[in-house]
C-alpha atoms as a PDB file:
ATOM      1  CA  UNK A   1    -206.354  18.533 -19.034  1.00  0.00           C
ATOM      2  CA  UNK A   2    -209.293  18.430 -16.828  1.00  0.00           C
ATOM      3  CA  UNK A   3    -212.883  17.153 -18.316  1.00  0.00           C
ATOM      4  CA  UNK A   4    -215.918  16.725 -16.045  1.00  0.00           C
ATOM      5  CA  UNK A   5    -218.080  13.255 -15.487  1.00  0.00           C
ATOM      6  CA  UNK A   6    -221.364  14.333 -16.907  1.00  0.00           C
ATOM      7  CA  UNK A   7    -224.554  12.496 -16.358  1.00  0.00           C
ATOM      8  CA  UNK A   8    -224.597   8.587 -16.338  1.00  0.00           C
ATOM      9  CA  UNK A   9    -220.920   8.602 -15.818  1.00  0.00           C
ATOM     10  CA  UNK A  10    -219.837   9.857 -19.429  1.00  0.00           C
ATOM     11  CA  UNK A  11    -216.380  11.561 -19.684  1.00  0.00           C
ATOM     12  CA  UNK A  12    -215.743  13.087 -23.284  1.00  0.00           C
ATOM     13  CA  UNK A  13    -212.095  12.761 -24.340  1.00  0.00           C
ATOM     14  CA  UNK A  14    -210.804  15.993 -26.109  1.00  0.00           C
ATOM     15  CA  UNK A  15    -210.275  15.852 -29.597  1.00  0.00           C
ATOM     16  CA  UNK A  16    -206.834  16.821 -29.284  1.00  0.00           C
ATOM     17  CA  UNK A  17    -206.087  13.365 -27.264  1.00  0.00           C
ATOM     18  CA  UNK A  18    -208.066  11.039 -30.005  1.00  0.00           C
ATOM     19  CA  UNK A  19    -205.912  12.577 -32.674  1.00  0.00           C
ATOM     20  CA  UNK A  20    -202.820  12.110 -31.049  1.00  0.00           C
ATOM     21  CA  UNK A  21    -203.585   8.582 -30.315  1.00  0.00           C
ATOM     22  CA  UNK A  22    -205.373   7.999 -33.400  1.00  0.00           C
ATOM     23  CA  UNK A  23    -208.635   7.054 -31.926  1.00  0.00           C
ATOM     24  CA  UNK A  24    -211.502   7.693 -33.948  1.00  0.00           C
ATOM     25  CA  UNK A  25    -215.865   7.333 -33.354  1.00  0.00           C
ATOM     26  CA  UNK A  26    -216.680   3.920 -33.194  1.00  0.00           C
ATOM     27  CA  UNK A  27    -213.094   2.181 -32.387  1.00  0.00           C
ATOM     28  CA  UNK A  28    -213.282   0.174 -28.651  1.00  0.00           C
ATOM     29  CA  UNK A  29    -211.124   0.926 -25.506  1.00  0.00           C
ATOM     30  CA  UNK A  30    -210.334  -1.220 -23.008  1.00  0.00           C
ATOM     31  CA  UNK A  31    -210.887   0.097 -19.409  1.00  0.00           C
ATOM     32  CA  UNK A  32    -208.632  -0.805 -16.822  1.00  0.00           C
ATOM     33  CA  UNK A  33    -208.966   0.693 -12.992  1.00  0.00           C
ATOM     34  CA  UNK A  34    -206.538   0.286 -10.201  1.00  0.00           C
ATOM     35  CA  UNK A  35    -205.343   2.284  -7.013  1.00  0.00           C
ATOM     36  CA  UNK A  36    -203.660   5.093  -9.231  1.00  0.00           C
ATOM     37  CA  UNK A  37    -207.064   5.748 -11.335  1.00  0.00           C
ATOM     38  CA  UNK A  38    -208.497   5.146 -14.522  1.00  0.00           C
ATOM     39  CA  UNK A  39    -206.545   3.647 -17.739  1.00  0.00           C
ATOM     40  CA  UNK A  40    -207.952   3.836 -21.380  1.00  0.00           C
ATOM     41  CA  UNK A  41    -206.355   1.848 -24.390  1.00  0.00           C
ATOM     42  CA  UNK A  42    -206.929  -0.436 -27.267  1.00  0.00           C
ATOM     43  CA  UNK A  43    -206.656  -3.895 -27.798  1.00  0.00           C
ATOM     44  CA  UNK A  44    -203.614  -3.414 -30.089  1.00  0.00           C
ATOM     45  CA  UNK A  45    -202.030  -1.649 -27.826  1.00  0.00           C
ATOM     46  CA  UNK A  46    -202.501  -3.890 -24.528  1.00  0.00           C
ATOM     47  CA  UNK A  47    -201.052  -6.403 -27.195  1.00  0.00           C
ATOM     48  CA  UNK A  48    -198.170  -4.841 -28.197  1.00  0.00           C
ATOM     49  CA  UNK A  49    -197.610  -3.763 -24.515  1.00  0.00           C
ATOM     50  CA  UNK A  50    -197.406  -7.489 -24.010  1.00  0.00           C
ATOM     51  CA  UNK A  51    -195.148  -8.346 -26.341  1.00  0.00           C
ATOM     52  CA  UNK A  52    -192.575  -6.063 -25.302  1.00  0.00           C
ATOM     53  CA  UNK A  53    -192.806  -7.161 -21.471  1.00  0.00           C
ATOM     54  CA  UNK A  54    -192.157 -10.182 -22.796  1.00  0.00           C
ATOM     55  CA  UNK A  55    -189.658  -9.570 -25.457  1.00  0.00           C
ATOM     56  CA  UNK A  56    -187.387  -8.009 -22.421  1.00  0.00           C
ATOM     57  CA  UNK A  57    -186.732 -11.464 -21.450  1.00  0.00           C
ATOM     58  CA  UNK A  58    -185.662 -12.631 -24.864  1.00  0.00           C
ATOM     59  CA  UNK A  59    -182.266 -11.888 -25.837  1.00  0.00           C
ATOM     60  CA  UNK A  60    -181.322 -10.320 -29.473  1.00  0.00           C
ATOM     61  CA  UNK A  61    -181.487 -12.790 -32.241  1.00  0.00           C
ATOM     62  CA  UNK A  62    -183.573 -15.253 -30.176  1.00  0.00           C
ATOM     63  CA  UNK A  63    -187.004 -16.570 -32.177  1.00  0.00           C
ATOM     64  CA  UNK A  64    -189.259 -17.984 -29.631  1.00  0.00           C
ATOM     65  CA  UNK A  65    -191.526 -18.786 -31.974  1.00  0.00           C
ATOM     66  CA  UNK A  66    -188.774 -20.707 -34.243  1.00  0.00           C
ATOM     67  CA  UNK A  67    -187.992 -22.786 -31.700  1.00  0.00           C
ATOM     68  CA  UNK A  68    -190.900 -23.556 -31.142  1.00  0.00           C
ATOM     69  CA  UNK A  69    -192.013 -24.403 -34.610  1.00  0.00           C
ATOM     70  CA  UNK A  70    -188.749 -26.509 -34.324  1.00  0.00           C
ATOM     71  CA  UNK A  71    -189.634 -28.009 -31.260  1.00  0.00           C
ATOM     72  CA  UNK A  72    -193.322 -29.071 -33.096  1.00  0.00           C
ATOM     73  CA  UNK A  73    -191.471 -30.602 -35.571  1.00  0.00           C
ATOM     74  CA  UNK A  74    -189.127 -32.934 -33.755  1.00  0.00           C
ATOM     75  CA  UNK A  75    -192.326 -34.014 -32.142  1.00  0.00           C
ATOM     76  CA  UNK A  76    -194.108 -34.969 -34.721  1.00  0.00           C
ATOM     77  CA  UNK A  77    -190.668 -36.890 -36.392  1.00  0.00           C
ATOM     78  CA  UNK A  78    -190.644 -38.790 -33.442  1.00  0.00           C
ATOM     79  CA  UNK A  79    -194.729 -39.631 -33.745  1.00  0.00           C
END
């Protein structure tokens, strides 16, 4: 879909868009530019991005954060 850049830079995002993504007045985007353009997304999902790039490193059934609280507590047997 094609929008123009109106005056001071403002680009209006078509209703159709924030529905589908569940965007509504007031929430706040994260802007992210790079050689291929423009990105727009919410914290949550730059989060939840995150999580998955890193859960593709974790195999099934793995708890980092277990082993970690496990890890916290041998630590602080040994204090």
């Amino acid at each position: 879909m094609k929008v123009r850049i109106a005056a001071k830079g403002r680009v209006v995002i078509p209703a159709s868009f924030r529905e589908a993504l569940g965007w509504k007045e007031g929430d706040e985007v994260q802007l992210t530019a790079d050689e291929h353009g423009l990105r727009i997304s919410t914290l949550e999902n730059r989060i939840a991005e995150a999580q998955e790039y890193v859960r593709s490193f974790v195999p099934k059934g793995r708890s980092l954060s277990s082993e970690l609280i496990e890890e916290r507590r041998k630590e602080a047997r040994r204090e």
